[in-house]
C-alpha atoms as a PDB file:
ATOM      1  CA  UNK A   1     111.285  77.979  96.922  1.00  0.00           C
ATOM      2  CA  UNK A   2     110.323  75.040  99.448  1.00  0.00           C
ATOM      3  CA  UNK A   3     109.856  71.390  98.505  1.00  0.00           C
ATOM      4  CA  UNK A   4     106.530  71.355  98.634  1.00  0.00           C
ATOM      5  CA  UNK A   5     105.633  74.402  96.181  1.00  0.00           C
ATOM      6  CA  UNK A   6     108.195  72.314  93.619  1.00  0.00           C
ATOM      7  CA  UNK A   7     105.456  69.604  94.718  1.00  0.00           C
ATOM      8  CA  UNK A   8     102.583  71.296  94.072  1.00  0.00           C
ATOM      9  CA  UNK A   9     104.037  73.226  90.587  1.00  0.00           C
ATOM     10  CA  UNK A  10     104.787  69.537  89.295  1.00  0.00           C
ATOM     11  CA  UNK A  11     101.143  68.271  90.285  1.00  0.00           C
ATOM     12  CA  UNK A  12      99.570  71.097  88.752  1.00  0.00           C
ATOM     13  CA  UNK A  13     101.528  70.545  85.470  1.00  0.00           C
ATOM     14  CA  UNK A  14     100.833  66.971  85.586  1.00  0.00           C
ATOM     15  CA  UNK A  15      97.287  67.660  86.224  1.00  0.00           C
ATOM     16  CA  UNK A  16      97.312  70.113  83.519  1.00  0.00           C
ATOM     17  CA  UNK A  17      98.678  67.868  80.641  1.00  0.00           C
ATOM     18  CA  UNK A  18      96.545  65.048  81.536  1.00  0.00           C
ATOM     19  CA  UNK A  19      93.625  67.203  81.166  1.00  0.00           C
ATOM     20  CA  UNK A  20      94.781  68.765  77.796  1.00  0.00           C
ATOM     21  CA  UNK A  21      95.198  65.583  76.331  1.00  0.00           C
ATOM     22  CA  UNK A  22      91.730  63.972  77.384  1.00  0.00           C
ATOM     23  CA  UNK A  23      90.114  67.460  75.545  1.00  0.00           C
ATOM     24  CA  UNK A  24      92.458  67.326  73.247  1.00  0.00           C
ATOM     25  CA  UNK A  25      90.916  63.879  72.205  1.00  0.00           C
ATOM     26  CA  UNK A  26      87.815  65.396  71.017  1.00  0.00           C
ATOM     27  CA  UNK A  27      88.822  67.787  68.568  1.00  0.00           C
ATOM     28  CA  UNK A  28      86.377  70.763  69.788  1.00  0.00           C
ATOM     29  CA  UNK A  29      87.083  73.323  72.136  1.00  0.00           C
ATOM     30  CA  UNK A  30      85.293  72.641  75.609  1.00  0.00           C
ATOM     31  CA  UNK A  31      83.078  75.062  77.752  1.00  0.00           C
ATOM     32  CA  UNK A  32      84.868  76.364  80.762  1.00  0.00           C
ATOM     33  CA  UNK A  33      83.157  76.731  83.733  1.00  0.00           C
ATOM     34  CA  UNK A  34      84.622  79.789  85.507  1.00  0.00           C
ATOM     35  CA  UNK A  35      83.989  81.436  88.986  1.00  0.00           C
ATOM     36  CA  UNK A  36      85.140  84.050  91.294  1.00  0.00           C
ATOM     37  CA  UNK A  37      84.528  84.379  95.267  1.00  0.00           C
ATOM     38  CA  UNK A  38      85.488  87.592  97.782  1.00  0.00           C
ATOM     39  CA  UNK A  39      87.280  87.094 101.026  1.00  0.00           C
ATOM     40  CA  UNK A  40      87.546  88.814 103.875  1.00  0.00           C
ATOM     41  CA  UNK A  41      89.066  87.652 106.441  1.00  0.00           C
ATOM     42  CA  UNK A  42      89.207  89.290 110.322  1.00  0.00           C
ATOM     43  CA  UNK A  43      87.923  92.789 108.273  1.00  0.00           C
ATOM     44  CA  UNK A  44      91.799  93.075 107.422  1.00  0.00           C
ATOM     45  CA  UNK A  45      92.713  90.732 104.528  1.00  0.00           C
ATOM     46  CA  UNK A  46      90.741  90.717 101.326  1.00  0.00           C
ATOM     47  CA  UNK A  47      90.988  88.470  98.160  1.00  0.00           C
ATOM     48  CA  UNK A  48      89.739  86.708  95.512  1.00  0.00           C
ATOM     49  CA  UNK A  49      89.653  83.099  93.993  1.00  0.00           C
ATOM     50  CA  UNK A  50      89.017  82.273  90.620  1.00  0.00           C
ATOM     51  CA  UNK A  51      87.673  78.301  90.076  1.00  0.00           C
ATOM     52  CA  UNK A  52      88.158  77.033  87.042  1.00  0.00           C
ATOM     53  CA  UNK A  53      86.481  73.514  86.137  1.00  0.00           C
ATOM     54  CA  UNK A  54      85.115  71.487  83.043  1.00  0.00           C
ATOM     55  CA  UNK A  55      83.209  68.575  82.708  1.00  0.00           C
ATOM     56  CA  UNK A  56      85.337  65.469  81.205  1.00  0.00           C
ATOM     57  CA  UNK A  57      83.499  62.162  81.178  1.00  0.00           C
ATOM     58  CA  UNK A  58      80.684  62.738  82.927  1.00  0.00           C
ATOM     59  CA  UNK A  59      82.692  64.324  85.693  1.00  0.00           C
ATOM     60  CA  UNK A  60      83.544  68.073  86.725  1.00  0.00           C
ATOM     61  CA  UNK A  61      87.014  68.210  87.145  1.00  0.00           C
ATOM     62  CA  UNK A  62      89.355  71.023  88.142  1.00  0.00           C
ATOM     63  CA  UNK A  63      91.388  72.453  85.176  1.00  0.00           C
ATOM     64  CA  UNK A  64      95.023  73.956  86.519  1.00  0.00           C
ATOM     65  CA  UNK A  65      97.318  75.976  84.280  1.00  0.00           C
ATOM     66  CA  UNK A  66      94.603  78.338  82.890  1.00  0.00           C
ATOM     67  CA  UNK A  67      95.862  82.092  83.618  1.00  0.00           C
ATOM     68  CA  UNK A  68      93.083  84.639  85.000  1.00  0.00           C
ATOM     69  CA  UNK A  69      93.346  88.359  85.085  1.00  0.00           C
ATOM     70  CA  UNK A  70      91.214  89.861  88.107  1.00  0.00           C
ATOM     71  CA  UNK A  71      89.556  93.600  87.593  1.00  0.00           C
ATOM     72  CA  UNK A  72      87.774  95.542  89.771  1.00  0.00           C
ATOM     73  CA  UNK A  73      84.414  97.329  88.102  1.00  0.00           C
ATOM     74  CA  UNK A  74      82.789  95.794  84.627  1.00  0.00           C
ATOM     75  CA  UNK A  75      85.924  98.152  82.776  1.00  0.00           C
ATOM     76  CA  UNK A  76      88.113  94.861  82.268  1.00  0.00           C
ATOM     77  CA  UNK A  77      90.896  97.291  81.020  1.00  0.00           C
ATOM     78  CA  UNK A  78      94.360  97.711  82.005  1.00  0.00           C
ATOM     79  CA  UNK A  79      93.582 100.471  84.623  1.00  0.00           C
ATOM     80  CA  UNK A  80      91.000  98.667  86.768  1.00  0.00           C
ATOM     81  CA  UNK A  81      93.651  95.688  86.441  1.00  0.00           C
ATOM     82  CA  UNK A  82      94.453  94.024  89.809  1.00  0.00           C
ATOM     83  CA  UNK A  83      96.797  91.331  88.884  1.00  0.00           C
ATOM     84  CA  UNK A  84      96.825  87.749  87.192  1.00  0.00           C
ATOM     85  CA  UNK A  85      97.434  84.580  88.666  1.00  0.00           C
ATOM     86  CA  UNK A  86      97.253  80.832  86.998  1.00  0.00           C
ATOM     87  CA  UNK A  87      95.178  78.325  88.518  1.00  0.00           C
ATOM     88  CA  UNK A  88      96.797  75.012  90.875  1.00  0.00           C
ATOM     89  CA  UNK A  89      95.754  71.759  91.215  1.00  0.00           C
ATOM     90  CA  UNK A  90      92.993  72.309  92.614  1.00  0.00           C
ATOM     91  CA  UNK A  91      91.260  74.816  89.455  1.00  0.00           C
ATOM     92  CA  UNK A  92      91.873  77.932  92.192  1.00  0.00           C
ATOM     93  CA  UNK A  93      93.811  81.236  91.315  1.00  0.00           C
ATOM     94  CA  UNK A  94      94.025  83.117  94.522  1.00  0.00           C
ATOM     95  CA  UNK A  95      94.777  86.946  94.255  1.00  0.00           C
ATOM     96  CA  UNK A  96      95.241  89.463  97.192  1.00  0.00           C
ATOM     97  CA  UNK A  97      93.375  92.738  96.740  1.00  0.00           C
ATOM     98  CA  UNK A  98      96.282  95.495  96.568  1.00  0.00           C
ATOM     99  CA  UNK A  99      96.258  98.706  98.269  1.00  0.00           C
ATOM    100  CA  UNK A 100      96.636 100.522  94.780  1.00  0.00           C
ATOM    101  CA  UNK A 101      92.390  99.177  94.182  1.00  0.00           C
ATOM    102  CA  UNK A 102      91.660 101.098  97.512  1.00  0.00           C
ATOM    103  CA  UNK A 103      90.445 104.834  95.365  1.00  0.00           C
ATOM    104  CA  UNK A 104      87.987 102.508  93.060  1.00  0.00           C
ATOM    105  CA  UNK A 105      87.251  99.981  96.393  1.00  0.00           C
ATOM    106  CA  UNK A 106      85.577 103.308  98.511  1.00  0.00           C
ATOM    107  CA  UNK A 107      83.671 104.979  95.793  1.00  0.00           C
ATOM    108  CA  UNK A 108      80.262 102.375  96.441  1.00  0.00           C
ATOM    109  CA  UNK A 109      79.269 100.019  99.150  1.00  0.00           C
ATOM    110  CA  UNK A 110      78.755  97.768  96.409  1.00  0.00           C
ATOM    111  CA  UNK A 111      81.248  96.487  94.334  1.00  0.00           C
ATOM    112  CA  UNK A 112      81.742  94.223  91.340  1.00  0.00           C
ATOM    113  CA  UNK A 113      85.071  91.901  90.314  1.00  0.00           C
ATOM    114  CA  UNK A 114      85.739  90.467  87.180  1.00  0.00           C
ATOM    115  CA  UNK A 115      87.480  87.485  86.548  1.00  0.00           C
ATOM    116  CA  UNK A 116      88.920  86.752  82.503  1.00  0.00           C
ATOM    117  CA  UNK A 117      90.643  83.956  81.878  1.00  0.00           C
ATOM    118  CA  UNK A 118      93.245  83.778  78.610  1.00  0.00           C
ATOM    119  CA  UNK A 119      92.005  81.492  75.508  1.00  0.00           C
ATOM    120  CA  UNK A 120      94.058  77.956  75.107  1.00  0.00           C
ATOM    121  CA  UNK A 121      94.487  75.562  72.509  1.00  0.00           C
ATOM    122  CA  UNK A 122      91.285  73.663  74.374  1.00  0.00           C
ATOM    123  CA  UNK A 123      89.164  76.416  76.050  1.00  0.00           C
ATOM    124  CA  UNK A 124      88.086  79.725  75.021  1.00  0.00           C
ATOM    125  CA  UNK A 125      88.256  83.062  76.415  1.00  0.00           C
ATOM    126  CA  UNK A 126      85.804  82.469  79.834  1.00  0.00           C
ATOM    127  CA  UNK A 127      84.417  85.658  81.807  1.00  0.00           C
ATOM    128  CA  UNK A 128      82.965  85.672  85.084  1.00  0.00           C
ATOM    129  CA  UNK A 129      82.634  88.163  87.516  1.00  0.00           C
ATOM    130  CA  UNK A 130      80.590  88.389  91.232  1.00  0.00           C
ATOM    131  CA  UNK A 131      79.163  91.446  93.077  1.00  0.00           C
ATOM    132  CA  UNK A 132      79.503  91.955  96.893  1.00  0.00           C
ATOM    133  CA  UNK A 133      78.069  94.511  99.096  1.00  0.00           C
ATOM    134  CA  UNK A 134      80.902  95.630 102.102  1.00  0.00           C
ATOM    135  CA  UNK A 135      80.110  93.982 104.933  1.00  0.00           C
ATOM    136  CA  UNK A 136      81.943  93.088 108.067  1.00  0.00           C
ATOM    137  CA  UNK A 137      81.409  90.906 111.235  1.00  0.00           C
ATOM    138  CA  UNK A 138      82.090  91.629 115.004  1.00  0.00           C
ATOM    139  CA  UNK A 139      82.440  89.520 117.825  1.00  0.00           C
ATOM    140  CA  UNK A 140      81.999  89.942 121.583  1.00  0.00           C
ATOM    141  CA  UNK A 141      82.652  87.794 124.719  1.00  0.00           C
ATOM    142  CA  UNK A 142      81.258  87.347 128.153  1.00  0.00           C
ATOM    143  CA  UNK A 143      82.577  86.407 131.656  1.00  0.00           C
ATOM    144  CA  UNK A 144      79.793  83.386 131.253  1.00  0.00           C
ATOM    145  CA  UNK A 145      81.503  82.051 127.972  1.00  0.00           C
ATOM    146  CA  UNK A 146      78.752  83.522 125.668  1.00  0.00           C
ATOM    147  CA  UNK A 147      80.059  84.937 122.175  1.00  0.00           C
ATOM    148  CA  UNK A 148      77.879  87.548 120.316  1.00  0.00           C
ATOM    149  CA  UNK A 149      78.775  88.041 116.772  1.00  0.00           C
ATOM    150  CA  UNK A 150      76.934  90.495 114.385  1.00  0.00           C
ATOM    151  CA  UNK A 151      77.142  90.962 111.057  1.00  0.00           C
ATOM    152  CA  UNK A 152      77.144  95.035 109.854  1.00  0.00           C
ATOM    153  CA  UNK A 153      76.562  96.147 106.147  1.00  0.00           C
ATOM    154  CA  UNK A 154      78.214  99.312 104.717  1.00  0.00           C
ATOM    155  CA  UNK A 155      75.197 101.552 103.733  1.00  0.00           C
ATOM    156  CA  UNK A 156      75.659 104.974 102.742  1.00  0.00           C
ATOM    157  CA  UNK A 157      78.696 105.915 105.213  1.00  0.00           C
ATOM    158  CA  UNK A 158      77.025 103.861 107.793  1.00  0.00           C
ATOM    159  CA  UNK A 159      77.778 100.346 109.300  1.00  0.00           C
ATOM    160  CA  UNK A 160      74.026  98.881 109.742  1.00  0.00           C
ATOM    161  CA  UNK A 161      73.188  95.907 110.912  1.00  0.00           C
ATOM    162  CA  UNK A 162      71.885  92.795 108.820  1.00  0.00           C
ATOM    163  CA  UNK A 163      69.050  90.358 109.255  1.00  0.00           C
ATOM    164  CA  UNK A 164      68.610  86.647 108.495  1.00  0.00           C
ATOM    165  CA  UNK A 165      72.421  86.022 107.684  1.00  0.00           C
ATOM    166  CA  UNK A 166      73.808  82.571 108.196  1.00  0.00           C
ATOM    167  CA  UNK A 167      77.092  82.177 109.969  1.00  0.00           C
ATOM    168  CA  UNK A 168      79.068  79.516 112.027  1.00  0.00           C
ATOM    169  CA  UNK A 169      80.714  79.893 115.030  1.00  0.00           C
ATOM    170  CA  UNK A 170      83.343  77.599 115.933  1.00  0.00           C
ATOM    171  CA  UNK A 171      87.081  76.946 117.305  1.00  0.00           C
ATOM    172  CA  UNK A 172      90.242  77.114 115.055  1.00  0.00           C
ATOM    173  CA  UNK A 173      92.062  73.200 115.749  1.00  0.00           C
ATOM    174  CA  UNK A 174      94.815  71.742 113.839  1.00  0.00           C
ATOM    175  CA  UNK A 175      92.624  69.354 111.961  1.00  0.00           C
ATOM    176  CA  UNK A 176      90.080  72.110 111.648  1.00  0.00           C
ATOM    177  CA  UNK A 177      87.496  74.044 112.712  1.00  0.00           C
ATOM    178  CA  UNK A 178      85.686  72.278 115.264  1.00  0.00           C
ATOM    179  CA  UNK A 179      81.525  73.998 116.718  1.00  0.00           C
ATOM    180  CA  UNK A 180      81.776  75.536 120.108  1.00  0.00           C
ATOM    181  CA  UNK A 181      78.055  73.667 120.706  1.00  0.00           C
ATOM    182  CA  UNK A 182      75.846  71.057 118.904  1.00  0.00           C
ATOM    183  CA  UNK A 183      74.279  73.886 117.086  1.00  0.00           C
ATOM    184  CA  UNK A 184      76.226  73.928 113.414  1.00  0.00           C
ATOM    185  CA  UNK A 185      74.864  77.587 111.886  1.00  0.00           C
ATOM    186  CA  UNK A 186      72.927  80.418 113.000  1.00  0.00           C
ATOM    187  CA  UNK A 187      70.544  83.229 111.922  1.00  0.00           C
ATOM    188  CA  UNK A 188      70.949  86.752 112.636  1.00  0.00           C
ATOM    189  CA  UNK A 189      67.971  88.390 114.092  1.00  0.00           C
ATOM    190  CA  UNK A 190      66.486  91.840 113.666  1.00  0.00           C
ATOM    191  CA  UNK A 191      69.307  93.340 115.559  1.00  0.00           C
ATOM    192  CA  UNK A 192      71.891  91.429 113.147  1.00  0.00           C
ATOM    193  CA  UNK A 193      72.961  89.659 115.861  1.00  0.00           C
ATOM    194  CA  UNK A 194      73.444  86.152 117.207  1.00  0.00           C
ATOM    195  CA  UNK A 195      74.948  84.575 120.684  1.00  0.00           C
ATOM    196  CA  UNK A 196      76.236  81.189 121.091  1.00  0.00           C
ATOM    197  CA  UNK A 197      77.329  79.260 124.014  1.00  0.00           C
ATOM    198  CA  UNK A 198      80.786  78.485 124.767  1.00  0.00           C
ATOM    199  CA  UNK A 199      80.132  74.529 125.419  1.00  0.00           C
ATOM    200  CA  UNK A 200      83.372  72.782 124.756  1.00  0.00           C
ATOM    201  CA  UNK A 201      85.103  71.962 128.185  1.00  0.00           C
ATOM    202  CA  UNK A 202      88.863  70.900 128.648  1.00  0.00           C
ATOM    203  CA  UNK A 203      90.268  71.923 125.359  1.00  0.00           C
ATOM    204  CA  UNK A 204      93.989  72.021 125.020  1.00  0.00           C
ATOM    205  CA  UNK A 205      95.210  75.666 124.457  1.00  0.00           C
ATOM    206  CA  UNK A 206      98.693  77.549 124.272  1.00  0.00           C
ATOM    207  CA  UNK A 207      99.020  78.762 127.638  1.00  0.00           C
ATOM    208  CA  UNK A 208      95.277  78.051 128.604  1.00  0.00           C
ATOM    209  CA  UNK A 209      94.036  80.306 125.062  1.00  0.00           C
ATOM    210  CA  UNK A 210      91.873  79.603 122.372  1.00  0.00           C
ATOM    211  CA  UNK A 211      91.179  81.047 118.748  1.00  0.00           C
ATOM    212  CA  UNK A 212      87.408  81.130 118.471  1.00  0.00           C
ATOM    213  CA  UNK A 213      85.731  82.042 114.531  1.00  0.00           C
ATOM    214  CA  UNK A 214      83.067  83.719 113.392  1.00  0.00           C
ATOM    215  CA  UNK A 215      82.246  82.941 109.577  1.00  0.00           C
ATOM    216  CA  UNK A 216      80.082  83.746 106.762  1.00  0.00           C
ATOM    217  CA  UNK A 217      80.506  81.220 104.017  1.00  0.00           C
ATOM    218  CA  UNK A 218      79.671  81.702 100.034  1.00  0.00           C
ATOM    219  CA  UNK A 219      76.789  84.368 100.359  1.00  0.00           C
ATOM    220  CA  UNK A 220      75.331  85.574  97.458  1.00  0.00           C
ATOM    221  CA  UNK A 221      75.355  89.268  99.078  1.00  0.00           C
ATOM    222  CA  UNK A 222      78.805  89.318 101.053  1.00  0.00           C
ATOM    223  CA  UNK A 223      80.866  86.450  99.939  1.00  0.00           C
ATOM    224  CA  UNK A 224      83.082  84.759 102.472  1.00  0.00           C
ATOM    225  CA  UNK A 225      83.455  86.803 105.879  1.00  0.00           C
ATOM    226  CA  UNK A 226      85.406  86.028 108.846  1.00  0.00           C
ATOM    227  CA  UNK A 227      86.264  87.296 112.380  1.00  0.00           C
ATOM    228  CA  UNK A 228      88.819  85.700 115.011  1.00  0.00           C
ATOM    229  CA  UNK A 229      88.973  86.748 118.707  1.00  0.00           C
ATOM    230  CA  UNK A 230      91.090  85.066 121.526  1.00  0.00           C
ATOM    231  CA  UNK A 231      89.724  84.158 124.716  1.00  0.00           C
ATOM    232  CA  UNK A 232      91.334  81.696 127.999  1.00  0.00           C
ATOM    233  CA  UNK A 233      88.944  79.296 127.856  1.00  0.00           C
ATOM    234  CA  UNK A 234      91.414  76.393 127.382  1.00  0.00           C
ATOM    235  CA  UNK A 235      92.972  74.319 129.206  1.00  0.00           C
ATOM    236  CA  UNK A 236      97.112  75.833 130.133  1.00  0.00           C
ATOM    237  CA  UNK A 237      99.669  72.595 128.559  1.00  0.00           C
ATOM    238  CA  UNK A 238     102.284  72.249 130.569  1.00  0.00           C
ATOM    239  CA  UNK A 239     105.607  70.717 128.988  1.00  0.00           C
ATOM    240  CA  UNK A 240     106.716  68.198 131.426  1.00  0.00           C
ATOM    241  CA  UNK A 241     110.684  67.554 130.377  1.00  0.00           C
ATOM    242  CA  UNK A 242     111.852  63.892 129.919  1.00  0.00           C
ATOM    243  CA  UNK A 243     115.254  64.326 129.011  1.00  0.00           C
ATOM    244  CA  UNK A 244     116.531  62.773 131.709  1.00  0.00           C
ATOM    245  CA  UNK A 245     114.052  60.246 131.738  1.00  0.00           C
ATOM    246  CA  UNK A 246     114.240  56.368 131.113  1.00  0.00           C
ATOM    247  CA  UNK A 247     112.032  56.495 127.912  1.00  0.00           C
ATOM    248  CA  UNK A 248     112.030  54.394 124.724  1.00  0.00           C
ATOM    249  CA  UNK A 249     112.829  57.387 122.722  1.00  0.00           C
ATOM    250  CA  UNK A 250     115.056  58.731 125.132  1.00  0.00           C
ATOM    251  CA  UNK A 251     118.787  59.739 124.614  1.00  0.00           C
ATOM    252  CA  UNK A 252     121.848  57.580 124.752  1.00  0.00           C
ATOM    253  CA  UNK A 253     122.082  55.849 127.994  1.00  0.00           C
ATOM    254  CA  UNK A 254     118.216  56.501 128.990  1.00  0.00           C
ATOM    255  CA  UNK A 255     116.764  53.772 127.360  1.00  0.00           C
ATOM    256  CA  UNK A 256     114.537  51.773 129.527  1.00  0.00           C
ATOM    257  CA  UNK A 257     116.025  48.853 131.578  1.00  0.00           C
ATOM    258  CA  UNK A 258     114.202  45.952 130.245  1.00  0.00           C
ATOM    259  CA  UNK A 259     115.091  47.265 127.206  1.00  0.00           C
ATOM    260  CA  UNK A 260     118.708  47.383 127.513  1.00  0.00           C
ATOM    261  CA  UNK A 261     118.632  43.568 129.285  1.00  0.00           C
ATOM    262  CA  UNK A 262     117.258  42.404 126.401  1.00  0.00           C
ATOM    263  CA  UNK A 263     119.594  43.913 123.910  1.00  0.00           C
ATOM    264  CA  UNK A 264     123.147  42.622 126.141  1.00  0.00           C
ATOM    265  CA  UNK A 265     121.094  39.600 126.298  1.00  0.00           C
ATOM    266  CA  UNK A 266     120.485  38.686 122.888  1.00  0.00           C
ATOM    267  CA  UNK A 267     124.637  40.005 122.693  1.00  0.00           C
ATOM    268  CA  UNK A 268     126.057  37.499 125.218  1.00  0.00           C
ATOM    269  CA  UNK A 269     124.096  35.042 123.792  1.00  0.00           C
ATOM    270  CA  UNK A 270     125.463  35.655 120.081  1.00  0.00           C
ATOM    271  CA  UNK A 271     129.084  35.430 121.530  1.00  0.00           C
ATOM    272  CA  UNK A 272     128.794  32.367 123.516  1.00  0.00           C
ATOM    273  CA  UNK A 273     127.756  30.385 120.628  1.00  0.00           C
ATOM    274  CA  UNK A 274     130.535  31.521 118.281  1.00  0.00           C
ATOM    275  CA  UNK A 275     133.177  30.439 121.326  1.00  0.00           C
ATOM    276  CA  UNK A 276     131.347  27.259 121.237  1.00  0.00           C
ATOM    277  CA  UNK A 277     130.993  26.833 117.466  1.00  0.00           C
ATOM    278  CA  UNK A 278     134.797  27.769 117.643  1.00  0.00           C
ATOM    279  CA  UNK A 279     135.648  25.764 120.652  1.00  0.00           C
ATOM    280  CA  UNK A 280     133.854  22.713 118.576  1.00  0.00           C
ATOM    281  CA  UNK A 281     135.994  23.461 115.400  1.00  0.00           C
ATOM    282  CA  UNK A 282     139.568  23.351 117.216  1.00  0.00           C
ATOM    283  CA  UNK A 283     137.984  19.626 118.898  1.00  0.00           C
ATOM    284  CA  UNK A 284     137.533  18.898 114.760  1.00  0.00           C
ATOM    285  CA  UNK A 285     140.960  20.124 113.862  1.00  0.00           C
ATOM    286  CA  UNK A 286     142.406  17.941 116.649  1.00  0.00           C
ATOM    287  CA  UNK A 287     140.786  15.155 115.757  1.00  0.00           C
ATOM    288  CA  UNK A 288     141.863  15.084 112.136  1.00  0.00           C
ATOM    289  CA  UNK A 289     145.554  15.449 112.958  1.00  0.00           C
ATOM    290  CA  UNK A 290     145.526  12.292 115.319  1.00  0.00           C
END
């Protein structure tokens, strides 16, 4: 286990004793304000978060180290079970849909999950579930930097499209997601369909490529729906090599010149005045013994 998931366990046991304690306080056993959302992400990996919160002190505040079961259907029994997770610092219990839920997953185009989390000392048995209708998204580019994403809904046996969704479109960054235009969301028209305009010049990519998103976020109907395509719109790096380069952070023996006079300066300087101070103490010693 890494550092940071010993990190994270602590926090979220920290978390959840300081919260005990401050319900604890009040004798009663508080409300628990449970949810569940469905992800899809690129129409290949599907799960599901549970949130847990209450509301301490005015305040809604994330509860960790509540354990959730997940079910697929209303039948919250053991053989629509999908697995149990416990919640993190952050009140979220994230659960990956396994392949063993796929029979159940393709009888509808509709389908319901239940989330159930266990009674405490503090909170009550909670139940919450959401429904979400099968949906996907698909995304086209042009030679003229356009990208055309629509959003399709499973009806019947049939992928149809869907109007008056709203959806971003944006480009995946290190410090996040950042809008390939001024526009932040669009609507999907008759056709399902929207088209944005590539408008973000000069961007940085591994060898000239960028990841470009489509999303759907929080929708009552789909839940949370995402689509990633590549496309050479970037800018190529090039890694310039200045190993043998006079640099400050250089190797040994590269360091910049100025840098190095200074340093043997400040070096001579120390020595000469410890053979003067000891040139000065011999003229003392000589002195006493005449």
């Amino acid at each position: 286990m890494k550092k940071n998931s010993y990190k994270s366990i602590l926090v979220a046991v920290l978390l959840g004793m300081i919260a005990t304690v401050a319900l604890a306080q009040d004798g009663d056993k508080k409300d628990l304000m449970l949810s569940a959302s469905y992800f899809n992400n690129n129409n290949q990996t599907q799960y599901l978060v549970a949130h847990t919160k209450c509301k301490i002190d005015g305040k809604f505040l994330p509860i960790p180290g509540i354990d959730v079961s997940f079910y697929i259907t209303n039948d919250s029994s053991e053989s629509h079970l999908l697995g149990k997770a416990i919640t993190n610092e952050k009140g979220e219990a994230p659960l990956m849909i396994p392949a063993a839920a796929k029979n159940e997953w393709v009888k509808s185009a509709k389908q319901t999950f239940v989330v159930v989390s266990t009674a405490t000392k503090v909170f009550d048995q909670t139940k919450a579930s959401t429904d979400v209708l099968k949906a996907k998204l698909k995304m086209d580019t042009t030679s003229d930097r356009k990208i055309n994403v629509t959003v399709l809904e499973l009806k019947d046996t049939t992928w149809t499209p869907v109007k008056g969704v709203e959806l971003k479109v944006a480009i995946k960054r290190m410090g996040g997601d950042l809008n390939v235009s001024e526009t932040q969301t669009y609507t999907t028209d008759s056709t399902g369909a929207i088209s944005a305009d590539f408008k973000r010049d000069s961007l940085p990519g591994i060898n000239g490529n960028l990841n470009l998103i489509a999303k759907v976020e929080d929708n009552d109907t789909y839940g949370n729906l995402t689509v990633e395509r590549q496309v050479p719109w970037g800018n190529k790096l090039e890694y310039i090599s200045r190993f043998d380069r006079r640099t400050l952070f250089a190797r040994r023996g590269h360091s910049p010149i100025w840098l190095e006079l200074l340093a043997y300066s400040i070096i001579v300087v120390v020595w000469l005045i410890l053979v003067y101070l000891l040139g000065q103490l011999r003229k003392i010693k000589r002195l006493g013994m005449e």
